[in-house]
N, C-alpha and C. Protein backbone atom coordinates (compact mmCIF):
# COMPACT_ATOMS: atom_id res chain seq x y z
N UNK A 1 0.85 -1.18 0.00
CA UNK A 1 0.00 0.00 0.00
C UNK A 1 0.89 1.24 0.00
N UNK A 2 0.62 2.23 -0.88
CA UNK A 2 1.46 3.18 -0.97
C UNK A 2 1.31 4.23 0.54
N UNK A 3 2.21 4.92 0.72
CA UNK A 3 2.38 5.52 1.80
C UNK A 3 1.34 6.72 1.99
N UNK A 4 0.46 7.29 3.19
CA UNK A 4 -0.09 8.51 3.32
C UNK A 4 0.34 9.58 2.92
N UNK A 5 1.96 8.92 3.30
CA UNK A 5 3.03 10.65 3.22
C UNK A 5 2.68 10.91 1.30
N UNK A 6 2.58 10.30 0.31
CA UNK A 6 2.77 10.21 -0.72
C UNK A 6 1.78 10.75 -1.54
N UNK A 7 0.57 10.36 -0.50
CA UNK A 7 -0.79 11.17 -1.40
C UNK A 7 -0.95 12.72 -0.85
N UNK A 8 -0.40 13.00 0.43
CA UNK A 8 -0.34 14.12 1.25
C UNK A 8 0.64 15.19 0.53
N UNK A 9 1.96 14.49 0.31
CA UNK A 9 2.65 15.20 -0.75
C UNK A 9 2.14 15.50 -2.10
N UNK A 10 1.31 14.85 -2.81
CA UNK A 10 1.11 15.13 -4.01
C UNK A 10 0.15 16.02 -3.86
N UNK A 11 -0.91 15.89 -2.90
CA UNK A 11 -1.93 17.29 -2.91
C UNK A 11 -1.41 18.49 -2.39
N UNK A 12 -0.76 18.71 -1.90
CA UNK A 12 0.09 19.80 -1.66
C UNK A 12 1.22 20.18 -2.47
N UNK A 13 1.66 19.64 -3.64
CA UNK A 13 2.42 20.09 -4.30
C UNK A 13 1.69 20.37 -5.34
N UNK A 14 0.71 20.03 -5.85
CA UNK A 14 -0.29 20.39 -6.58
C UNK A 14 -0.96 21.51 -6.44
N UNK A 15 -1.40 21.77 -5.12
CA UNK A 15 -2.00 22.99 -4.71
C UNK A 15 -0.77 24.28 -4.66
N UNK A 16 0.12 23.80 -4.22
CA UNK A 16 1.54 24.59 -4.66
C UNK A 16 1.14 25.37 -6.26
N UNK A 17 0.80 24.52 -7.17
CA UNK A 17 0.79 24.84 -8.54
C UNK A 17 -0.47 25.98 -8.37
N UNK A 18 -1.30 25.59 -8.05
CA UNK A 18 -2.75 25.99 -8.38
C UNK A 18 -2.44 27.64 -7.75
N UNK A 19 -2.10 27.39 -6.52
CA UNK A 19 -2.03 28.81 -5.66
C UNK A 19 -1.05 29.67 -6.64
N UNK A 20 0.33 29.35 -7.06
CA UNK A 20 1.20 29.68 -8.17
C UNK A 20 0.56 30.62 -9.07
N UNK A 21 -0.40 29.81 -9.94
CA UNK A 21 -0.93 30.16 -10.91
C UNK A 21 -2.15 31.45 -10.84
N UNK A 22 -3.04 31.17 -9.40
CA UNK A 22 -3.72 32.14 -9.21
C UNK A 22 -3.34 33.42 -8.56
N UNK A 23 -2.34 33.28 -8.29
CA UNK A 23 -1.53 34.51 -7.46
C UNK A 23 -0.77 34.83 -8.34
N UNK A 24 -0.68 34.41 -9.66
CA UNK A 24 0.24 35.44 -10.66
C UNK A 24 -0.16 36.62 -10.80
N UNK A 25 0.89 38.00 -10.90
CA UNK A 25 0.78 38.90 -11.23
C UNK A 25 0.23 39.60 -9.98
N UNK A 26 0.45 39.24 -8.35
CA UNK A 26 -0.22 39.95 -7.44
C UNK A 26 1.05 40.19 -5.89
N UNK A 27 2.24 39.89 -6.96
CA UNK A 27 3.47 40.21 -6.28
C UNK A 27 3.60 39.07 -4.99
N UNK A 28 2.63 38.21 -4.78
CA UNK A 28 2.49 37.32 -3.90
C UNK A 28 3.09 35.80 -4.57
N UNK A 29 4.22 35.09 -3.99
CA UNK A 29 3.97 33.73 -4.23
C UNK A 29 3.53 33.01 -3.46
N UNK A 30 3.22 31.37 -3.65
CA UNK A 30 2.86 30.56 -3.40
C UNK A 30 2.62 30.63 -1.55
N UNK A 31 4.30 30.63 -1.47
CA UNK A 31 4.65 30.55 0.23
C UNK A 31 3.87 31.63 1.20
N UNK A 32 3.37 32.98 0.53
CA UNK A 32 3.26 34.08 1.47
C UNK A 32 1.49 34.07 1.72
N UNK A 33 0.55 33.18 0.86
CA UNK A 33 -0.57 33.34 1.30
C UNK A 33 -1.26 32.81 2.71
N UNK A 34 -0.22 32.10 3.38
CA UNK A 34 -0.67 31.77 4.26
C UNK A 34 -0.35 32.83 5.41
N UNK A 35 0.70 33.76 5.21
CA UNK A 35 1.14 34.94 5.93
C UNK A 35 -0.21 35.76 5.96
N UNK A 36 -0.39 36.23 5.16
CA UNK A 36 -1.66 37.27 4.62
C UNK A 36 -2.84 36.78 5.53
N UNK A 37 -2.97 35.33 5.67
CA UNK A 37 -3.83 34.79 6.55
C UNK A 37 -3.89 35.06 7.61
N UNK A 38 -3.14 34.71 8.82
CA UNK A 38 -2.53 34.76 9.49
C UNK A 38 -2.32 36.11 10.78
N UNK A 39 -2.02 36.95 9.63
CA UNK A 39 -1.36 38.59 9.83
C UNK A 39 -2.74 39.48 9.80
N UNK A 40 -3.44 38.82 8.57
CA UNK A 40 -4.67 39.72 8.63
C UNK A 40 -5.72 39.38 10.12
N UNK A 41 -5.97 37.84 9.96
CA UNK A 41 -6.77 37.78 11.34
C UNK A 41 -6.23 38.07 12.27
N UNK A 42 -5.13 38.34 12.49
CA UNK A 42 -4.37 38.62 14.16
C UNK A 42 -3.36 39.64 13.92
N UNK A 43 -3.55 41.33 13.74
CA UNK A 43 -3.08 42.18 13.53
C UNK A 43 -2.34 41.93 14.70
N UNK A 44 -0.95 42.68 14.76
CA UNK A 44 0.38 42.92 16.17
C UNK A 44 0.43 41.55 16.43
N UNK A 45 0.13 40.50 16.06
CA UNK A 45 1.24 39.20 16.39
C UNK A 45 2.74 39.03 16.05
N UNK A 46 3.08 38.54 16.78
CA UNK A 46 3.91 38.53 16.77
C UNK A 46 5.29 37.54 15.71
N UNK A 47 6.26 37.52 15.18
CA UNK A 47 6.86 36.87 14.35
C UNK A 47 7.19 35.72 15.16
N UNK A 48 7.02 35.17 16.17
CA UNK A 48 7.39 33.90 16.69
C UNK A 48 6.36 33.01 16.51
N UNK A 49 5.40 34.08 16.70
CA UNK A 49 3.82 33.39 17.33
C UNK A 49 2.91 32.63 15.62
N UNK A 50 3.75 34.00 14.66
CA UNK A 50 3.95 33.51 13.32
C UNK A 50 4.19 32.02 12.84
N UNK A 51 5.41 31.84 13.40
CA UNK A 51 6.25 31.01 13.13
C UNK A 51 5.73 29.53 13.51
N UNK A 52 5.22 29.53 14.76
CA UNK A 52 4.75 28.39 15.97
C UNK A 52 2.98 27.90 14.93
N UNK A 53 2.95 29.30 14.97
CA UNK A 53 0.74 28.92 14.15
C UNK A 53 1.02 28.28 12.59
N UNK A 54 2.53 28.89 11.87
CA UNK A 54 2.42 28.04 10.87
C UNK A 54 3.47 26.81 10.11
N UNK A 55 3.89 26.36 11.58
CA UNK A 55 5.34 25.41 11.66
C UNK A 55 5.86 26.18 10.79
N UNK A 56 6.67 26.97 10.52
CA UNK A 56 8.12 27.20 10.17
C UNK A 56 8.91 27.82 10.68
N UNK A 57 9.86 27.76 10.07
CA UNK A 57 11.14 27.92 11.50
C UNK A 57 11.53 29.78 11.12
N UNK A 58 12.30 30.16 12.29
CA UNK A 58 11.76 31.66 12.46
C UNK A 58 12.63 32.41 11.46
N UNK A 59 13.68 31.65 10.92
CA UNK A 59 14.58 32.41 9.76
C UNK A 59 13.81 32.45 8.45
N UNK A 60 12.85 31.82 7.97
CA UNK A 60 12.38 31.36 7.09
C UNK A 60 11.02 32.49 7.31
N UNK A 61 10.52 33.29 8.14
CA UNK A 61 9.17 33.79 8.70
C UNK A 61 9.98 34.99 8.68
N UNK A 62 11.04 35.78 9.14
CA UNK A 62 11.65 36.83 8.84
C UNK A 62 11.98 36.96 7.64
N UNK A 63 12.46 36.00 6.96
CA UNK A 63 12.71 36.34 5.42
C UNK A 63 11.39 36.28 5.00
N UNK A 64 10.55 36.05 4.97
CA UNK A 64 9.35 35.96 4.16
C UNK A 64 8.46 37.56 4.67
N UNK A 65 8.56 37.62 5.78
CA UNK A 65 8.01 38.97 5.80
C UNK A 65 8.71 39.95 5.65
N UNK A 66 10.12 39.79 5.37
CA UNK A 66 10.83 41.29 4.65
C UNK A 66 10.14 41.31 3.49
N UNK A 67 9.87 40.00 2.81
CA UNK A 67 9.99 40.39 1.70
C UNK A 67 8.21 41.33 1.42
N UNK A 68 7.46 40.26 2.23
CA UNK A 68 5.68 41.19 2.45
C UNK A 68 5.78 42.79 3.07
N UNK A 69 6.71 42.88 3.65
CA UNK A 69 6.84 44.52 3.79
C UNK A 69 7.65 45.39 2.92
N UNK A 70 8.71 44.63 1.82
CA UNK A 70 9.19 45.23 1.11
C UNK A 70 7.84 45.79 -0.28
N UNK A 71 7.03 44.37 -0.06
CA UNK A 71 6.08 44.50 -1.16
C UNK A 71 4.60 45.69 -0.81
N UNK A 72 5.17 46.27 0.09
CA UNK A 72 4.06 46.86 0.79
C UNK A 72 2.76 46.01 1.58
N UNK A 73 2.49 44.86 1.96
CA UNK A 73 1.76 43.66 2.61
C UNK A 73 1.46 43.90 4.08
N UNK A 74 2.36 44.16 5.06
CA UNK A 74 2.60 44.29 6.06
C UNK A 74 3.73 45.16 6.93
N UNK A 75 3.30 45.78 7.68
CA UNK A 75 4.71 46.32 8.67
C UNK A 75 5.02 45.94 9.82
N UNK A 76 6.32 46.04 10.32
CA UNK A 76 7.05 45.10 11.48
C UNK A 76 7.37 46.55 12.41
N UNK A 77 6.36 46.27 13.93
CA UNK A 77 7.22 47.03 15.20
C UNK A 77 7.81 46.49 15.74
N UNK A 78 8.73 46.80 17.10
CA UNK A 78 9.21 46.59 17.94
C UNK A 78 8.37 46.50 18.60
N UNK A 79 8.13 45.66 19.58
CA UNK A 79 6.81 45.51 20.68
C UNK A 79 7.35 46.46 21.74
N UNK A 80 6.70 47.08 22.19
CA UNK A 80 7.30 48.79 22.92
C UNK A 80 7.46 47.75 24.53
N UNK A 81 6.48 46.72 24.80
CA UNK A 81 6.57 46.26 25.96
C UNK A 81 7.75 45.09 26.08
N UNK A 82 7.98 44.12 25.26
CA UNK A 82 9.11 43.47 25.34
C UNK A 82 9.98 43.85 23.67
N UNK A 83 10.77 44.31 23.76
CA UNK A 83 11.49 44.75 22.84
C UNK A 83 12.18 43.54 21.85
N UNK A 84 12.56 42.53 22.70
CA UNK A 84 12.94 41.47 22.03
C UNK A 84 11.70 41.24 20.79
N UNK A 85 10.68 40.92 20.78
CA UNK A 85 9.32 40.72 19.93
C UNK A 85 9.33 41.62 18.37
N UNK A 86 9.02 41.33 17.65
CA UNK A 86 8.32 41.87 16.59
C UNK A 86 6.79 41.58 15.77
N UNK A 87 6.44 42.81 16.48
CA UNK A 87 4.78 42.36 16.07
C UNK A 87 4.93 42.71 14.27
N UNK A 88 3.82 42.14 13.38
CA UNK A 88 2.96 42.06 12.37
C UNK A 88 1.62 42.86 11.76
N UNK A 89 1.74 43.70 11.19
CA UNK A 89 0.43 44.30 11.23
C UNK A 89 0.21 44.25 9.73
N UNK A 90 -0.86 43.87 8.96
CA UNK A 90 -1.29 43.83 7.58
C UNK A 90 -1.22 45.68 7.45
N UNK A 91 -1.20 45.69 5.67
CA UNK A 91 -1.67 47.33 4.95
C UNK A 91 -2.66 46.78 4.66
N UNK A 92 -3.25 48.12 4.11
CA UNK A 92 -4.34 48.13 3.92
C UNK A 92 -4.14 47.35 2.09
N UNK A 93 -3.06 47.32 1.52
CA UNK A 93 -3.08 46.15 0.22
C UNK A 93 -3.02 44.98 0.72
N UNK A 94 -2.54 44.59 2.02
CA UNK A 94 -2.81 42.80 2.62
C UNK A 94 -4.53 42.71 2.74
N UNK A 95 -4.85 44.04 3.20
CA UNK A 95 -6.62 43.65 3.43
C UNK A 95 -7.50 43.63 2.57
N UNK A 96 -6.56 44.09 1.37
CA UNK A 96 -7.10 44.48 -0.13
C UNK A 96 -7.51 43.36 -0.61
N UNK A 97 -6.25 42.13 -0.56
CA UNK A 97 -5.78 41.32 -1.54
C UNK A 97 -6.91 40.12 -0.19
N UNK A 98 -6.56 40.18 0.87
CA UNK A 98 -7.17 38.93 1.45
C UNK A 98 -8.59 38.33 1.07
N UNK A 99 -9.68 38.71 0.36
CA UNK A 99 -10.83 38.51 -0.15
C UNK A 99 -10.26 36.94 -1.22
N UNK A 100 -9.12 37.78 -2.24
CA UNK A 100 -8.68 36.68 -3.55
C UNK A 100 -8.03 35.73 -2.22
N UNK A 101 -6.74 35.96 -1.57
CA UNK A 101 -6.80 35.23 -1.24
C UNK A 101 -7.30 33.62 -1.01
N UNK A 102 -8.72 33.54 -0.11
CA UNK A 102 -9.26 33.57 0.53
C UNK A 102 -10.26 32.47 -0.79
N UNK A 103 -10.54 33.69 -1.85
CA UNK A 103 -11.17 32.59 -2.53
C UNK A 103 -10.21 31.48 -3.56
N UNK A 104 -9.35 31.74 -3.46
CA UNK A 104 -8.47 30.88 -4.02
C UNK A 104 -8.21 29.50 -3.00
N UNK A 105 -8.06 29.44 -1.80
CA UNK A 105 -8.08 28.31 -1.45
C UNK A 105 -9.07 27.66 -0.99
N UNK A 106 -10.67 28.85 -1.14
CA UNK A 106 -11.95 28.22 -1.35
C UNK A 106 -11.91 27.35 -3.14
N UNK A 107 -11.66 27.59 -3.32
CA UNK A 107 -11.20 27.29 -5.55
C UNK A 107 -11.15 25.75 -5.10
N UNK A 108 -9.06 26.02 -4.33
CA UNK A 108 -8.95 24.49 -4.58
C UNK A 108 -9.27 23.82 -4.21
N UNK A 109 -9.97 23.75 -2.46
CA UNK A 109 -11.05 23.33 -1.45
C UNK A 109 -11.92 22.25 -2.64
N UNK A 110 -12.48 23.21 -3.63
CA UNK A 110 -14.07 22.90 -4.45
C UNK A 110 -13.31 21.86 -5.11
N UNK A 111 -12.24 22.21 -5.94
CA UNK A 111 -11.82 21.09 -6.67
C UNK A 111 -11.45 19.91 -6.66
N UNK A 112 -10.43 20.42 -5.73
CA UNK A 112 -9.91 18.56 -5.20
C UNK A 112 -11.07 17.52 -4.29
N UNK A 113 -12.20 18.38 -4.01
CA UNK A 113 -13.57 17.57 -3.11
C UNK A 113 -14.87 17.41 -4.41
N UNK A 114 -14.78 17.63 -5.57
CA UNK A 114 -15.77 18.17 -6.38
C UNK A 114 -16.21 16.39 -6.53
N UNK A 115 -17.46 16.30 -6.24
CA UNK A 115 -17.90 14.97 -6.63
C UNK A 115 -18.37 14.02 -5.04
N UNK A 116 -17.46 14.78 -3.98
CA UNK A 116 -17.82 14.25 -2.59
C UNK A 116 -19.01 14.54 -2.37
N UNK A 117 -19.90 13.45 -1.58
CA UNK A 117 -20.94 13.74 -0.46
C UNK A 117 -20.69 14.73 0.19
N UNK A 118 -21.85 14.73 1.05
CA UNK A 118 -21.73 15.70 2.15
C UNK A 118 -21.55 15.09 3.43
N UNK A 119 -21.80 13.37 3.46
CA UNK A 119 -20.91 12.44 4.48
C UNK A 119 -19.70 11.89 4.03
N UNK A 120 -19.12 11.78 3.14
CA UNK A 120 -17.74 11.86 2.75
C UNK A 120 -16.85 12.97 3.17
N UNK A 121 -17.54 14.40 3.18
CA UNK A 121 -16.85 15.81 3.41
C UNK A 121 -16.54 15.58 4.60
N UNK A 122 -17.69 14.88 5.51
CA UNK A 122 -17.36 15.50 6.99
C UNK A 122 -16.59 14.27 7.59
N UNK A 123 -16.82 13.28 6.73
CA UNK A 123 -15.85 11.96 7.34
C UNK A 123 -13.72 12.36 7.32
N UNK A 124 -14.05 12.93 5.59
CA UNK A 124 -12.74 13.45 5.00
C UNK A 124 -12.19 14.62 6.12
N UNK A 125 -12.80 15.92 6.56
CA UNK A 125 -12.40 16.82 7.38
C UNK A 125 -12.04 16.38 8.77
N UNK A 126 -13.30 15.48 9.32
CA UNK A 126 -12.84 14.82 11.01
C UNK A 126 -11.40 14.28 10.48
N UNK A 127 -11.09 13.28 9.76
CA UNK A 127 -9.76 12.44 9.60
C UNK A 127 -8.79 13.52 9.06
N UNK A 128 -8.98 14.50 8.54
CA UNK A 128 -7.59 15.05 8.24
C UNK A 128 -7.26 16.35 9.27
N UNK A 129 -8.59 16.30 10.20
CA UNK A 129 -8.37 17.08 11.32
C UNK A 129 -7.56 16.59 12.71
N UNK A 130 -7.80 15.37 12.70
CA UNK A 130 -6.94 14.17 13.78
C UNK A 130 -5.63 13.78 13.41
N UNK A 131 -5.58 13.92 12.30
CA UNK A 131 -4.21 13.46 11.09
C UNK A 131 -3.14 15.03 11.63
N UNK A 132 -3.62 16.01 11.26
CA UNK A 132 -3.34 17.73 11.84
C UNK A 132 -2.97 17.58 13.38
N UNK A 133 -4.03 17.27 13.81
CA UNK A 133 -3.69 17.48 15.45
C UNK A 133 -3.15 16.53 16.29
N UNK A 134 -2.71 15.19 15.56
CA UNK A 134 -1.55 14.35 15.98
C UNK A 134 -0.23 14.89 15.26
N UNK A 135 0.04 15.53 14.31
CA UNK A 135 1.03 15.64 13.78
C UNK A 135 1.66 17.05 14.93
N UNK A 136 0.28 17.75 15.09
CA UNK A 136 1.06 19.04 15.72
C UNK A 136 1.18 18.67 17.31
N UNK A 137 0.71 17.49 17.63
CA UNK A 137 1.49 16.82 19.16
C UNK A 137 2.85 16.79 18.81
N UNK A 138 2.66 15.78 17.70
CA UNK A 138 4.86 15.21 17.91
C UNK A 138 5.07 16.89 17.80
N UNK A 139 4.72 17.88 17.22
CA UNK A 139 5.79 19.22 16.98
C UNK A 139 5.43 20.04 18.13
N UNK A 140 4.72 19.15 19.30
CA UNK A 140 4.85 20.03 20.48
C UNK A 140 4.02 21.18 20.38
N UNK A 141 3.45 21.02 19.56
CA UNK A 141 2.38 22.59 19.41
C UNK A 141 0.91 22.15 19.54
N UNK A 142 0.46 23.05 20.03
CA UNK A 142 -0.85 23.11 20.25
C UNK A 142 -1.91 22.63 19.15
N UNK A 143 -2.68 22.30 19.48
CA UNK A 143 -3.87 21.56 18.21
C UNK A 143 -4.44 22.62 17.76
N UNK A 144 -4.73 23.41 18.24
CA UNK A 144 -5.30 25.12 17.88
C UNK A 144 -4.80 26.00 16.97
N UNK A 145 -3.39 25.30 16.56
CA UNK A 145 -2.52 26.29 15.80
C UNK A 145 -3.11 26.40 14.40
N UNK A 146 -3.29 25.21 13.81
CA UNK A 146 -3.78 25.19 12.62
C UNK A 146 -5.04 25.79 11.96
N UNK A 147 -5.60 26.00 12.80
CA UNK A 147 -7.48 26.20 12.53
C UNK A 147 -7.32 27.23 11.71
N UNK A 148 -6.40 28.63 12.05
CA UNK A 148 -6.54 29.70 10.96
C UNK A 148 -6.31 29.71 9.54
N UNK A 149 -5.77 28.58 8.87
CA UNK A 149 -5.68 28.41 7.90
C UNK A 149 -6.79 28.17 7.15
């Protein structure tokens, strides 16, 4: 039997494509729509808190939001109360753009489910919600992290 990891990889590298393709021409790639997510629902979070809600590691979450504030997306304070911190705050073009966003991974949602029940949907969501929230045990993170996506 072929491996979970294998079908898990292929829908996500696929959706890699899809997001690619619909985010052409909006200065956004693939990697940063989940920032936009993220940043928009939880204005002044923080870049750790970033990092922890969307497993990646914090060099990889600083480079990615230079590059969303170079693009005009978001701006980075100093948290005036612990200085070490850098909060997140969307522009008003992150709040612009979050609508497409938003329906773009409603798009691929429709597609890759197009043909499911509506007891298949909810069988498919419970299992890849337990699949999520065992995976984010072994990474020590909270089961809660994921939901904003």
């Amino acid at each position: 039997m072929p491996s979970l990891m294998r079908y898990i990889n292929i829908v996500s590298r696929c959706a890699t494509i899809w997001r690619t393709d619909k985010l052409e021409g909006t200065e956004l790639g693939d990697q940063h729509y989940s920032y936009i997510l993220v940043v928009c629902r939880r204005p002044g979070i923080s870049q750790d808190a970033i990092s922890r809600r969307l497993f990646i590691n914090k060099s990889n979450v600083t480079r990615s939001l230079a590059y969303l504030e170079e693009h005009g997306f978001v701006t980075r304070e100093r948290d005036s109360e612990d200085r070490r911190q850098t909060l997140v705050y969307p522009t008003e073009k992150a709040l612009e753009i979050l609508p497409q966003v938003r329906e773009i991974i409603r798009g691929w949602n429709s597609y890759i489910t197009e043909g499911f029940t509506e007891e298949e949907m909810e069988m498919y969501m419970a299992m890849t919600e337990r699949i999520a929230a065992r995976a984010a045990e072994y990474a020590k993170l909270s089961s809660d992290a994921y939901t904003d996506l």
